[in-house]
PDB file of N, CA and C in Angstrom:
ATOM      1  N   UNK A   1       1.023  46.103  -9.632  1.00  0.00           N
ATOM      2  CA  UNK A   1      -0.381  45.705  -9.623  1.00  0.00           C
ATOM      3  C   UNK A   1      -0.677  44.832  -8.413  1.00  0.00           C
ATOM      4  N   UNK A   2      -1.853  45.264  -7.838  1.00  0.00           N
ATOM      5  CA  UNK A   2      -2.341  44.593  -6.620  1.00  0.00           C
ATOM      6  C   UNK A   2      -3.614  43.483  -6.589  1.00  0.00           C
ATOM      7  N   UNK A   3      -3.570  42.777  -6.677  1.00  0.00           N
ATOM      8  CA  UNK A   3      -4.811  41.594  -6.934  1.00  0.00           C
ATOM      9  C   UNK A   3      -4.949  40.859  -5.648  1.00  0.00           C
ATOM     10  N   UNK A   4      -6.224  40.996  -4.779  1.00  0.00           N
ATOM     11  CA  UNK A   4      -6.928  40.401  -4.136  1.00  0.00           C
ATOM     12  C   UNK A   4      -7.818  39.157  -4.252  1.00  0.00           C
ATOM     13  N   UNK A   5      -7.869  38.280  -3.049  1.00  0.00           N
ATOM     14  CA  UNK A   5      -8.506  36.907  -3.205  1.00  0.00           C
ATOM     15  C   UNK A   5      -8.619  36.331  -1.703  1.00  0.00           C
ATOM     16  N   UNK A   6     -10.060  35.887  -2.199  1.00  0.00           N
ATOM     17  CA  UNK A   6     -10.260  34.835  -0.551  1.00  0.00           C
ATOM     18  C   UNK A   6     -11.404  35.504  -0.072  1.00  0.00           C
ATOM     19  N   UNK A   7     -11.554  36.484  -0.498  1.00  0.00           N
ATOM     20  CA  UNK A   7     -13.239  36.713   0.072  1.00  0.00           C
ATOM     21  C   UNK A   7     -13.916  36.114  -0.314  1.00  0.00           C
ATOM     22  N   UNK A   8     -15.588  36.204   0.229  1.00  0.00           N
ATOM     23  CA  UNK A   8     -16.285  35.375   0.026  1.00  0.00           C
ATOM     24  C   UNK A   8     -17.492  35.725   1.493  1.00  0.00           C
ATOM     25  N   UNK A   9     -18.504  34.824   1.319  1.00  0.00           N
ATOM     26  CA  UNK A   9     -19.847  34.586   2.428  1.00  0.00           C
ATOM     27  C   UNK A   9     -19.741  33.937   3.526  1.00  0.00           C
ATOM     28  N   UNK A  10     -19.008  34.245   4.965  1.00  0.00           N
ATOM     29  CA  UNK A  10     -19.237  33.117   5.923  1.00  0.00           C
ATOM     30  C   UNK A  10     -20.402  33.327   6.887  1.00  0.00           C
ATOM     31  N   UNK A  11     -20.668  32.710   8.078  1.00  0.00           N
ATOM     32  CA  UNK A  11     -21.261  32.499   8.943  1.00  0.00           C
ATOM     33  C   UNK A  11     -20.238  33.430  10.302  1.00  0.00           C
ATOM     34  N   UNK A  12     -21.033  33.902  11.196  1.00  0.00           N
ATOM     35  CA  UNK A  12     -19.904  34.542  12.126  1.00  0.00           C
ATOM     36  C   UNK A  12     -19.611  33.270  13.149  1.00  0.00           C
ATOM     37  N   UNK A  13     -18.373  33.748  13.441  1.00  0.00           N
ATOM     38  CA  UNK A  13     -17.701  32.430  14.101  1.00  0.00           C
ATOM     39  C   UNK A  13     -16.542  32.210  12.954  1.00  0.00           C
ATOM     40  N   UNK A  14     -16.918  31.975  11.873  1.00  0.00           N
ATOM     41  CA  UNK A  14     -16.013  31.565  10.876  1.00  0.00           C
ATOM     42  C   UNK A  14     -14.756  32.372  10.139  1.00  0.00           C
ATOM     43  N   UNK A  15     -14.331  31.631   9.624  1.00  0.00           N
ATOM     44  CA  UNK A  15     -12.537  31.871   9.076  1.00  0.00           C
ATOM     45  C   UNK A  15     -12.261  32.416   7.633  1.00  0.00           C
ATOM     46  N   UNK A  16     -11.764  33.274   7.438  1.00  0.00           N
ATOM     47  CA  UNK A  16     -11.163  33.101   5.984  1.00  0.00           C
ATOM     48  C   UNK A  16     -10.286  34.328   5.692  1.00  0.00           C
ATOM     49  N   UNK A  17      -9.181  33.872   4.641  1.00  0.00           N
ATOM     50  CA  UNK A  17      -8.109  34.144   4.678  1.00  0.00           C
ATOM     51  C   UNK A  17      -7.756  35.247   3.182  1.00  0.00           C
ATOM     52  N   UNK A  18      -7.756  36.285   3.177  1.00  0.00           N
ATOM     53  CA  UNK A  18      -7.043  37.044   2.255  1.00  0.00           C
ATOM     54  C   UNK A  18      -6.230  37.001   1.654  1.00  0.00           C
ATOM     55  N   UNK A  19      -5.626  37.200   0.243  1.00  0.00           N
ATOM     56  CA  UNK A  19      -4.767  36.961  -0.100  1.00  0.00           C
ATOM     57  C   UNK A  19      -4.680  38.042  -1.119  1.00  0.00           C
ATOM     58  N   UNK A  20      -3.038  39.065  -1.536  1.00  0.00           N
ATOM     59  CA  UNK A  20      -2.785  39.966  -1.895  1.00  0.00           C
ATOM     60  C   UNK A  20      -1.519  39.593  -2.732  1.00  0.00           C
ATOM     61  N   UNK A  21      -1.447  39.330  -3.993  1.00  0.00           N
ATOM     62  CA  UNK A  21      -0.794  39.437  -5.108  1.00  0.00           C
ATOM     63  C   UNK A  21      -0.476  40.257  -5.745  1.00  0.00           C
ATOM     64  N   UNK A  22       1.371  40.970  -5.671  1.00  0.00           N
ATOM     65  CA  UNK A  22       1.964  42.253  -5.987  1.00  0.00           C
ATOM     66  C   UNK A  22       2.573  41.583  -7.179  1.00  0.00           C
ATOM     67  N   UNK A  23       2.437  42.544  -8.271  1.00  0.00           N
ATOM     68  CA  UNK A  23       3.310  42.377  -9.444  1.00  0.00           C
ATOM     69  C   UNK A  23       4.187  43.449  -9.750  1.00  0.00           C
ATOM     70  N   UNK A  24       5.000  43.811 -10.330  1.00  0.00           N
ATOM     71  CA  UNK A  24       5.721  44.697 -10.574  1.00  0.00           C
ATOM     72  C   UNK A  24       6.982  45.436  -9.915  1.00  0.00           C
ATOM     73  N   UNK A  25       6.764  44.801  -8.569  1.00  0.00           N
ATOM     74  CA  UNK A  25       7.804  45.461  -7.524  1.00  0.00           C
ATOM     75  C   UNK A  25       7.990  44.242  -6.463  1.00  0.00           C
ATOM     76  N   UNK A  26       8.762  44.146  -5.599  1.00  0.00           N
ATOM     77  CA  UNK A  26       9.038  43.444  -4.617  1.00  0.00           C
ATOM     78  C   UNK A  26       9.128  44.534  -3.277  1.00  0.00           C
ATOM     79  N   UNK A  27       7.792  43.155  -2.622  1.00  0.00           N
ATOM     80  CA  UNK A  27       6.672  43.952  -1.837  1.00  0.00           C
ATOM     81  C   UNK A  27       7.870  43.913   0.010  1.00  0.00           C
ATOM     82  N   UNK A  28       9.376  43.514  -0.234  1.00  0.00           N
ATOM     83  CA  UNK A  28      10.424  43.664   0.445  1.00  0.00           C
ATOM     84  C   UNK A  28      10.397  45.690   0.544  1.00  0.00           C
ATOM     85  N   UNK A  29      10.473  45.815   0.140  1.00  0.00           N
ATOM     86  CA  UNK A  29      10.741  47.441  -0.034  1.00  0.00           C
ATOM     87  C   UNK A  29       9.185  48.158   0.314  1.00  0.00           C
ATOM     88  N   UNK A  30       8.042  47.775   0.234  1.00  0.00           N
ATOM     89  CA  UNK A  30       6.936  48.284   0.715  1.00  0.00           C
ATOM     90  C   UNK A  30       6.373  48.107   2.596  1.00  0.00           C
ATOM     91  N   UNK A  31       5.597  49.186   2.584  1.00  0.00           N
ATOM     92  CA  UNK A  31       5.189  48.862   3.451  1.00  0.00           C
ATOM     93  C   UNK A  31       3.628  48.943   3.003  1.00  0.00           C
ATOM     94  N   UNK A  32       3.033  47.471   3.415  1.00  0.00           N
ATOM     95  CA  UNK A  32       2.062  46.768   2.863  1.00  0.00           C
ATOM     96  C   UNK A  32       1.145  46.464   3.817  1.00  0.00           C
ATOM     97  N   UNK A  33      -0.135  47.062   4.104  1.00  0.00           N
ATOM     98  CA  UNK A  33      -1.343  46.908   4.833  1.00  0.00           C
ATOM     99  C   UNK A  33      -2.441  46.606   4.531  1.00  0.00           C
ATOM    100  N   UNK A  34      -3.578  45.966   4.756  1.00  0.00           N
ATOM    101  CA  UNK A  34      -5.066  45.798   4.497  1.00  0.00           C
ATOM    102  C   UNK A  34      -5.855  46.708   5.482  1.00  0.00           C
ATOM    103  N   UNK A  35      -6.641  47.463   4.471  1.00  0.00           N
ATOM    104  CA  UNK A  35      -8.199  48.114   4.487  1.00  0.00           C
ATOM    105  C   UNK A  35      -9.760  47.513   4.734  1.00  0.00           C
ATOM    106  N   UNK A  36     -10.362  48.313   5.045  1.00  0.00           N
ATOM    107  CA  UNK A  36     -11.781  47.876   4.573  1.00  0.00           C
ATOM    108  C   UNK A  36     -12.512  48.843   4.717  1.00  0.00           C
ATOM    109  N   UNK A  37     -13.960  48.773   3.780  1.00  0.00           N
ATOM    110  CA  UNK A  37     -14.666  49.746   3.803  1.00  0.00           C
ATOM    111  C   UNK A  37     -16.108  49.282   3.540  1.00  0.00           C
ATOM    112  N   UNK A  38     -17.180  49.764   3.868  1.00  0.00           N
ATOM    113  CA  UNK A  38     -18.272  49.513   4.267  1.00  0.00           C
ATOM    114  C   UNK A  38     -18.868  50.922   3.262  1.00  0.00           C
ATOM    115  N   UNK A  39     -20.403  50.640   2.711  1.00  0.00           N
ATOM    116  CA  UNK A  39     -20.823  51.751   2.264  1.00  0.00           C
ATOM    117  C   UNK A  39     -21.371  52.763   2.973  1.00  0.00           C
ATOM    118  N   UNK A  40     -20.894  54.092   2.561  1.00  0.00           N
ATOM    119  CA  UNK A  40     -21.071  55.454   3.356  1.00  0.00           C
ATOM    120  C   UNK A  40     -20.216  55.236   4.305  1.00  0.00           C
ATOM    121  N   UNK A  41     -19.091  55.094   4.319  1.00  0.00           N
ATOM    122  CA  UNK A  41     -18.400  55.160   5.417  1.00  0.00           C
ATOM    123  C   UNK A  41     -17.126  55.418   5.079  1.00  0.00           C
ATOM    124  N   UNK A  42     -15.428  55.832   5.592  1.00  0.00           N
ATOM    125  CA  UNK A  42     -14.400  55.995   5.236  1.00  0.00           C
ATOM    126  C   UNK A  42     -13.406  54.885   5.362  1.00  0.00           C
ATOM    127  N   UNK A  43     -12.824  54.431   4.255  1.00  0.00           N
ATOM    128  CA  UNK A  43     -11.808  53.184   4.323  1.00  0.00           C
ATOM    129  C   UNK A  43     -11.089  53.744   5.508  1.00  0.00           C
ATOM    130  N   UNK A  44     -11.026  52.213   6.323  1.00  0.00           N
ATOM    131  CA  UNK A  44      -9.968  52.665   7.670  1.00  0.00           C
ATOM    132  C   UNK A  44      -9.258  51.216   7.637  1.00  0.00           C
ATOM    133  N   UNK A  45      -8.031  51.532   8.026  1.00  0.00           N
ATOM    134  CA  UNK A  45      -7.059  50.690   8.315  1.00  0.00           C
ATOM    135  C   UNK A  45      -7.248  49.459   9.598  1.00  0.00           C
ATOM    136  N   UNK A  46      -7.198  48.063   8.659  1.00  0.00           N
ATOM    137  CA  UNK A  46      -7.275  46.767   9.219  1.00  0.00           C
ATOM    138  C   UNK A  46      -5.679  46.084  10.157  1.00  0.00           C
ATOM    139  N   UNK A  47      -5.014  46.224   9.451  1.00  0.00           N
ATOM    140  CA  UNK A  47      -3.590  45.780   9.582  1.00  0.00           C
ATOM    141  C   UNK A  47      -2.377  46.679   9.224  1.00  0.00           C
ATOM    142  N   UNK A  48      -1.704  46.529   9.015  1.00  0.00           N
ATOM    143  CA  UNK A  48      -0.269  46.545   8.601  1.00  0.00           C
ATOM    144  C   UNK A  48       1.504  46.135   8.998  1.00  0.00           C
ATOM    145  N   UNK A  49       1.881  45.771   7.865  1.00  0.00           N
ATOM    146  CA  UNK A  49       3.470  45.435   8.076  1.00  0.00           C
ATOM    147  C   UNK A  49       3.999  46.129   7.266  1.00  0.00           C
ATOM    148  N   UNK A  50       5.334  47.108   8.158  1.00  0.00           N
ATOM    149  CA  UNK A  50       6.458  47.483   7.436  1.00  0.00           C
ATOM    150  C   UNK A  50       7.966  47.016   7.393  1.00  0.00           C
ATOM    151  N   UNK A  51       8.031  47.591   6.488  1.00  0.00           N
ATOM    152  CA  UNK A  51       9.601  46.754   5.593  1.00  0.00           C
ATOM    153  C   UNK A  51      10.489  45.739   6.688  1.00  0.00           C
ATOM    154  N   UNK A  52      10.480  46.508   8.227  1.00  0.00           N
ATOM    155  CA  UNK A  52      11.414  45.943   9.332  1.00  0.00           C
ATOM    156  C   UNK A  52      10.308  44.887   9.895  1.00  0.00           C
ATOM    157  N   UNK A  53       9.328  44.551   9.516  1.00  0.00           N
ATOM    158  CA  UNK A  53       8.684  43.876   9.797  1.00  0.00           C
ATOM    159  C   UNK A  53       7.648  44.032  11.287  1.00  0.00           C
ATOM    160  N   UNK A  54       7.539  44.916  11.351  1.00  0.00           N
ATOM    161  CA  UNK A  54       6.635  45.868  12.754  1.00  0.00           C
ATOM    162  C   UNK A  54       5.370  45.452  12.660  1.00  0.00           C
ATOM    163  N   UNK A  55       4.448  44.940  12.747  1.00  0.00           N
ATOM    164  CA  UNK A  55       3.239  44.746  12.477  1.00  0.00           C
ATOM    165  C   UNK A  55       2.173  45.501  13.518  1.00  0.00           C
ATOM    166  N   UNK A  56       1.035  45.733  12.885  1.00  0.00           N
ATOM    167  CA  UNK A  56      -0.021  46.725  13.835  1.00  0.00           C
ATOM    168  C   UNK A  56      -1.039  46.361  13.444  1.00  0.00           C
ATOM    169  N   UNK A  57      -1.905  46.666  14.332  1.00  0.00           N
ATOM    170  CA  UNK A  57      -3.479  46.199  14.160  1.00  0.00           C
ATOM    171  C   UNK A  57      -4.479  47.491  15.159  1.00  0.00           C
ATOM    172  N   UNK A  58      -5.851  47.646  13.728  1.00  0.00           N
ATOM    173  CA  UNK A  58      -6.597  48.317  14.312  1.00  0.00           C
ATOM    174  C   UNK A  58      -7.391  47.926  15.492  1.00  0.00           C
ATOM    175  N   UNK A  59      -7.354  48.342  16.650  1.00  0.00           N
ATOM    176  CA  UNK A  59      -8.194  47.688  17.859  1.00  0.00           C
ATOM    177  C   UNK A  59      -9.595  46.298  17.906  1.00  0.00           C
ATOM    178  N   UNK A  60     -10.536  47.453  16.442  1.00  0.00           N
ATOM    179  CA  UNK A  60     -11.784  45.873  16.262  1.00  0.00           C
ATOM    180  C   UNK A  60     -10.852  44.522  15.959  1.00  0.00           C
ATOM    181  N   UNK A  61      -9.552  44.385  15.282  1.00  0.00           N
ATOM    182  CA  UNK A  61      -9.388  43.196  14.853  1.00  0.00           C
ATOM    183  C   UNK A  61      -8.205  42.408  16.083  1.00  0.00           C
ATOM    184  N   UNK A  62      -7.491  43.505  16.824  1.00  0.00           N
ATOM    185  CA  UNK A  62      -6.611  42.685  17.444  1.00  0.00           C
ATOM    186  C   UNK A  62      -6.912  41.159  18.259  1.00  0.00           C
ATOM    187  N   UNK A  63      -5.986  40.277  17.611  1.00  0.00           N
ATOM    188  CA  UNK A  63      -6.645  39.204  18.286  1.00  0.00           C
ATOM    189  C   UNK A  63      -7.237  38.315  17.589  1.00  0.00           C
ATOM    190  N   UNK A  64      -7.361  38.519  16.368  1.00  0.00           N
ATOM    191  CA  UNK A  64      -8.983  37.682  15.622  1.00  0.00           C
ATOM    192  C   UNK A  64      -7.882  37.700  14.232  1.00  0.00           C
ATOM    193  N   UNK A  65      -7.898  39.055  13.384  1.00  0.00           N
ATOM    194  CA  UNK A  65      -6.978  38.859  12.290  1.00  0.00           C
ATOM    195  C   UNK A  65      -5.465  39.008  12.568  1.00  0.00           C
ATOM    196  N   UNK A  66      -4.468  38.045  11.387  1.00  0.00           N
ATOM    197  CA  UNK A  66      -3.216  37.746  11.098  1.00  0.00           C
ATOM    198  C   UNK A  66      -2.492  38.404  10.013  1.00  0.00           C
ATOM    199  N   UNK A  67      -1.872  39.861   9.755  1.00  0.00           N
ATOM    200  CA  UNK A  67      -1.599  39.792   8.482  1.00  0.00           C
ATOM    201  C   UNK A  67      -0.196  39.376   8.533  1.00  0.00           C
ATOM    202  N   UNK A  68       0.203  38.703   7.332  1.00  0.00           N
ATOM    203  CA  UNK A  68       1.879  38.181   7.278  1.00  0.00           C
ATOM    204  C   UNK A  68       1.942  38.581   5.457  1.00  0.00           C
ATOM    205  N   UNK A  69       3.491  38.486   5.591  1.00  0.00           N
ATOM    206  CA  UNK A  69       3.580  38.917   4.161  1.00  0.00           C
ATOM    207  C   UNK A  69       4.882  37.345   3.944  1.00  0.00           C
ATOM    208  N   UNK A  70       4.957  37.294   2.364  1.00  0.00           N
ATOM    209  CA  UNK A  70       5.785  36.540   1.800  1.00  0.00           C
ATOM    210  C   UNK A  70       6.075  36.946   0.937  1.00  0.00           C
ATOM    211  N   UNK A  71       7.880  37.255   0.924  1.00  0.00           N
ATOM    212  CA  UNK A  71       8.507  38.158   0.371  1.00  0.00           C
ATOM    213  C   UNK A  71       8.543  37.611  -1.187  1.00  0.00           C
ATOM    214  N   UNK A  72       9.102  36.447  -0.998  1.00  0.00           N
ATOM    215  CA  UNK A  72       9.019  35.557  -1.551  1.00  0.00           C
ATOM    216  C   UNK A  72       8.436  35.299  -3.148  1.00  0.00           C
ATOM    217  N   UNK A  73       6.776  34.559  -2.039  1.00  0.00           N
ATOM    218  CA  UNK A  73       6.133  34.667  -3.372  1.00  0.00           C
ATOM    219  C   UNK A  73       5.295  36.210  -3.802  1.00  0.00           C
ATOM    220  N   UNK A  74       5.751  37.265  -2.884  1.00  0.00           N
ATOM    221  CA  UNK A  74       5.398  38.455  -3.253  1.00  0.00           C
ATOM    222  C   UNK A  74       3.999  38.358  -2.975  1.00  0.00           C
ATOM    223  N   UNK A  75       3.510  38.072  -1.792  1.00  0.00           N
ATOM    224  CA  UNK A  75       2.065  38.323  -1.351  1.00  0.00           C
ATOM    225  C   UNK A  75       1.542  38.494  -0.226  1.00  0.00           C
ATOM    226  N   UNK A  76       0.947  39.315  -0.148  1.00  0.00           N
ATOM    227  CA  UNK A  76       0.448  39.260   1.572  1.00  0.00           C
ATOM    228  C   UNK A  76      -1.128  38.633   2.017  1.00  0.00           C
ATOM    229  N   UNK A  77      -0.778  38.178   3.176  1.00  0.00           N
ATOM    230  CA  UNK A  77      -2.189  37.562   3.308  1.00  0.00           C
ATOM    231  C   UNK A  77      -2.297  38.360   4.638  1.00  0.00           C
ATOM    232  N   UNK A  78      -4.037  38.146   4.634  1.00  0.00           N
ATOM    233  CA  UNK A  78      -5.117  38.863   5.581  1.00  0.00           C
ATOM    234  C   UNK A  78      -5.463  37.467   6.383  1.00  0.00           C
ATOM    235  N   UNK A  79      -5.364  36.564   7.540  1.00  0.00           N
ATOM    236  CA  UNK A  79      -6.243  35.630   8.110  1.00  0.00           C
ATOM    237  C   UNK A  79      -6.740  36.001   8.525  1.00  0.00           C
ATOM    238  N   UNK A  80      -8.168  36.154   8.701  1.00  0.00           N
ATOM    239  CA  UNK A  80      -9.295  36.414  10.065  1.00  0.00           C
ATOM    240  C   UNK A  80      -9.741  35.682  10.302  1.00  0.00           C
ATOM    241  N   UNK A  81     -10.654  35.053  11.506  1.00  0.00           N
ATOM    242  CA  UNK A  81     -10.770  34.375  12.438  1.00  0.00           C
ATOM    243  C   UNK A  81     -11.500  35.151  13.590  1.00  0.00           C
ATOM    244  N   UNK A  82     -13.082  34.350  14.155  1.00  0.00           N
ATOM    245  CA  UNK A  82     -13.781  34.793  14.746  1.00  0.00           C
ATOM    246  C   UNK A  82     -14.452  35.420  14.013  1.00  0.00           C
ATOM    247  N   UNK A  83     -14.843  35.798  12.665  1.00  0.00           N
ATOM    248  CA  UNK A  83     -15.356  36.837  11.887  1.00  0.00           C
ATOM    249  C   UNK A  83     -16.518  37.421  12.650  1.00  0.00           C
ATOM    250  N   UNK A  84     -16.848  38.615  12.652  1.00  0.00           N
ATOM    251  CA  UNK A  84     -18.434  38.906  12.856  1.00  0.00           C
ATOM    252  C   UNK A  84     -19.167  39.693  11.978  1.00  0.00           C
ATOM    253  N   UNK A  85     -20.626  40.259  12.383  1.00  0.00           N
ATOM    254  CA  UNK A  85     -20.804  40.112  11.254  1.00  0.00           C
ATOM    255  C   UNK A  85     -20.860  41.967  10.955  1.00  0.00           C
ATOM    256  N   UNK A  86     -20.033  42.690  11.680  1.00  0.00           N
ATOM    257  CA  UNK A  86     -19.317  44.008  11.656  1.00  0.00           C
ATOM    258  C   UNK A  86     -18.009  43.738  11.102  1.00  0.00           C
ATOM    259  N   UNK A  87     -17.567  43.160  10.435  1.00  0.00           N
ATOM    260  CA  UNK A  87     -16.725  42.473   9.805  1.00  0.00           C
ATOM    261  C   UNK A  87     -16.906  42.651   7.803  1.00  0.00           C
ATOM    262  N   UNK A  88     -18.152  42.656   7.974  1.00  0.00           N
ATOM    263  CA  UNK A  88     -18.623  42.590   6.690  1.00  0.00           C
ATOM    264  C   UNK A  88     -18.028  44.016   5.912  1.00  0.00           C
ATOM    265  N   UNK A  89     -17.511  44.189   4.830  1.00  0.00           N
ATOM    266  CA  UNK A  89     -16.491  45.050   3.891  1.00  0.00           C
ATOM    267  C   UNK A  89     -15.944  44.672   2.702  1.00  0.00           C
ATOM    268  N   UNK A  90     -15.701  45.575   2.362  1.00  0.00           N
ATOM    269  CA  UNK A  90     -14.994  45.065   0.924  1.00  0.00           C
ATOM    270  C   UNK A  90     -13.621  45.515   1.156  1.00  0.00           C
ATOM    271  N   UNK A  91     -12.674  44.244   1.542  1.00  0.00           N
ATOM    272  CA  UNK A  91     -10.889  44.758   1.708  1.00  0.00           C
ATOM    273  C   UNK A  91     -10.191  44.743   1.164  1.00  0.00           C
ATOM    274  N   UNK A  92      -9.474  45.927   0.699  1.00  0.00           N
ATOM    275  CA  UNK A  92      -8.539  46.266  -0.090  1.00  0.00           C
ATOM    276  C   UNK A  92      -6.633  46.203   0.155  1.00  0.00           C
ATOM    277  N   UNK A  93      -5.898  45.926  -0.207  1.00  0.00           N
ATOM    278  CA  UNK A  93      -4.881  45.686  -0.309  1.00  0.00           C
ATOM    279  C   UNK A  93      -3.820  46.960  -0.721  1.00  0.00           C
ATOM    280  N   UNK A  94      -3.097  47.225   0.080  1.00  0.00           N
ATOM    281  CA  UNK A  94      -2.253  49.063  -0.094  1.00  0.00           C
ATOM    282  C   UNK A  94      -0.688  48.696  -0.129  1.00  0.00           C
ATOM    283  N   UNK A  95      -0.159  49.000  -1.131  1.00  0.00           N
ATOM    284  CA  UNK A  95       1.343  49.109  -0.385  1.00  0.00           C
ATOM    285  C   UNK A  95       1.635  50.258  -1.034  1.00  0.00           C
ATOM    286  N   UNK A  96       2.773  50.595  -0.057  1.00  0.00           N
ATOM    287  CA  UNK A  96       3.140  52.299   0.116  1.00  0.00           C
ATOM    288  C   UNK A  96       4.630  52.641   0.216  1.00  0.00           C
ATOM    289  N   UNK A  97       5.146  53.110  -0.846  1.00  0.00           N
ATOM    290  CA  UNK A  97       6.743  53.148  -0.739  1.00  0.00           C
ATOM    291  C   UNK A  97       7.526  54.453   0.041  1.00  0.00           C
ATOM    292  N   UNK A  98       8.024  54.072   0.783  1.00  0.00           N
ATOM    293  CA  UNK A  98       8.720  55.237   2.006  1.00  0.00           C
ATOM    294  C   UNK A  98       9.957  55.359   1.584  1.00  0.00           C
ATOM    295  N   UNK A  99      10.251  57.024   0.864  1.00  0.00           N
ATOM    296  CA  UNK A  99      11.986  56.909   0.957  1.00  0.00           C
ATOM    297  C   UNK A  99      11.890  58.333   1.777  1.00  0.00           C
ATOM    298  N   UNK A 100      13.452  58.164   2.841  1.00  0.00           N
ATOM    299  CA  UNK A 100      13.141  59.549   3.496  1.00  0.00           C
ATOM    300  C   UNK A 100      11.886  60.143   4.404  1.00  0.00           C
ATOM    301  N   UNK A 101      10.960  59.143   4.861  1.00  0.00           N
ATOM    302  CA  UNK A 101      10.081  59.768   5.639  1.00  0.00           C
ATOM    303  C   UNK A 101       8.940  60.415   4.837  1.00  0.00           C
ATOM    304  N   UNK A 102       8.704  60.011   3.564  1.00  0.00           N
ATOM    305  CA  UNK A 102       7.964  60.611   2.576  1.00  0.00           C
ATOM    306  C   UNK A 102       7.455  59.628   1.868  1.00  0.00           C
ATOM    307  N   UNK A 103       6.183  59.297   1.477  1.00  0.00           N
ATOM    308  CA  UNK A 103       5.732  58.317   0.649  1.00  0.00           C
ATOM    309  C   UNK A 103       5.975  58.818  -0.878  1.00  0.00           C
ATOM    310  N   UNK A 104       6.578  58.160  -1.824  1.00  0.00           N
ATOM    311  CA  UNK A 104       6.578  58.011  -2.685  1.00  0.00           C
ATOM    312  C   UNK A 104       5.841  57.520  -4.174  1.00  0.00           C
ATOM    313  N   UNK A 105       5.452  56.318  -3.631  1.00  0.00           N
ATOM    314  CA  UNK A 105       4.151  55.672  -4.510  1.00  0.00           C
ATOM    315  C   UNK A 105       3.496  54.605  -3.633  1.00  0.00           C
ATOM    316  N   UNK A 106       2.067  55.201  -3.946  1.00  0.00           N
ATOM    317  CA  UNK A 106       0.708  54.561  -2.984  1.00  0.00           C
ATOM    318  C   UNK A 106      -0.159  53.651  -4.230  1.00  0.00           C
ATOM    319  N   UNK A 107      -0.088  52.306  -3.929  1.00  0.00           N
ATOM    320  CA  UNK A 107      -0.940  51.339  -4.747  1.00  0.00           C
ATOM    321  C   UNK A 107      -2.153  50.905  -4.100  1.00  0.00           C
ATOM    322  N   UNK A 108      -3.024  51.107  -5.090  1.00  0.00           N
ATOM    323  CA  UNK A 108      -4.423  49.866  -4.339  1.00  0.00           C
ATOM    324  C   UNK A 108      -5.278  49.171  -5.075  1.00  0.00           C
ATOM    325  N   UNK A 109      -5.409  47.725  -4.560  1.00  0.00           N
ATOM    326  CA  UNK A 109      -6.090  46.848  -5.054  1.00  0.00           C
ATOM    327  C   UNK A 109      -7.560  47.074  -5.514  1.00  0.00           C
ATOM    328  N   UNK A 110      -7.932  46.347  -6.146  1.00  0.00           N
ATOM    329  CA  UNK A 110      -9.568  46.331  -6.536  1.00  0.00           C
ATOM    330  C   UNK A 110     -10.393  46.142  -5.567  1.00  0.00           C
ATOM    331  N   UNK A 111      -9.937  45.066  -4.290  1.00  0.00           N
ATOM    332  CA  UNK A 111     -10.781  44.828  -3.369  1.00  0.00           C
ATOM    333  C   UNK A 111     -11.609  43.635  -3.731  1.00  0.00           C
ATOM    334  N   UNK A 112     -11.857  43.090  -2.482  1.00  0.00           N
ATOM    335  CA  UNK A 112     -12.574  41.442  -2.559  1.00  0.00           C
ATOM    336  C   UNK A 112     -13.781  41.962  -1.347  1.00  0.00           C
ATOM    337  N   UNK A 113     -14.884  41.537  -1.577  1.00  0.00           N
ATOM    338  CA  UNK A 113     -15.826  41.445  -0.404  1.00  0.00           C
ATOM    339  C   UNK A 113     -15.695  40.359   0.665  1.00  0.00           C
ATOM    340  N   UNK A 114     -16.065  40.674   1.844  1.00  0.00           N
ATOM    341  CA  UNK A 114     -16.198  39.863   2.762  1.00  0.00           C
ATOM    342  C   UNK A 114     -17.322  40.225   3.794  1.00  0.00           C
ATOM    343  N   UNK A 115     -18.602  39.386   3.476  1.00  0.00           N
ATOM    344  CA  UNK A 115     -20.006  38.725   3.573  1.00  0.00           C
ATOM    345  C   UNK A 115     -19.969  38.237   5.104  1.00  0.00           C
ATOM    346  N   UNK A 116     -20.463  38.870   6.598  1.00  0.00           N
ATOM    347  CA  UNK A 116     -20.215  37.827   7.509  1.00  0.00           C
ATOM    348  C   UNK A 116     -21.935  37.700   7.866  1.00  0.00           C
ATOM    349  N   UNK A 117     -22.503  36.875   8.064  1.00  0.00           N
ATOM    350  CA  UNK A 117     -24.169  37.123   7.986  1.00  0.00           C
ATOM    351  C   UNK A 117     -24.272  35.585   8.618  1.00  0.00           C
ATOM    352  N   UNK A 118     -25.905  35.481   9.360  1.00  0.00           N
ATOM    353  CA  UNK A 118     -26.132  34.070   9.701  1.00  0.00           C
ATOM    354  C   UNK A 118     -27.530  33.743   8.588  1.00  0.00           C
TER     355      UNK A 118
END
């Protein structure tokens, strides 16, 4: 289970930080990315980190968002920074299990909104 947090209404210019709570599995063995999606439009890929720890970013965010994971407490967080207000989405939380070059099992969160407006 995937549970999202930290969205919310900012101002552009402003900060705020995602947060992605995995239950059931240890998110060590996933490879775990953030989404977003806008209405009428197709969820497209924000971030991602896999298992070796590779991290990637879609072009609008390079630079501005941070995703890191903690194996740990089993969560990944989204930081953004600079928000604008093309920014605005509702982001969802994915992890995706790879054995063999083949995905296995694809999870996704409920999704949190994120409001960037003056």
């Amino acid at each position: 289970q995937l549970v999202e947090s930290g969205g919310g209404s900012v101002q552009p210019g402003e900060s705020l930080k995602l947060s992605c709570t995995v239950s059931g599995s240890s998110i060590s063995l996933y490879f775990m990315s953030w989404h977003r999606q806008t209405p009428g439009k197709e969820r497209e890929l924000v971030a991602s980190s896999t298992v070796g720890g590779r991290i990637n970013y879609a072009d609008f965010v390079k630079g501005r968002f941070t995703i890191s994971r903690d194996n740990v407490k089993n969560m990944v967080h989204l930081e953004m920074n600079s928000l604008k207000v093309e920014d605005t989405a509702v982001y969802y939380c994915n992890a995706e299990y790879w054995v063999a070059g083949t995905s296995r099992a694809n999870y996704w969160g409920q999704g949190t909104q994120v409001t960037v407006s003056s």
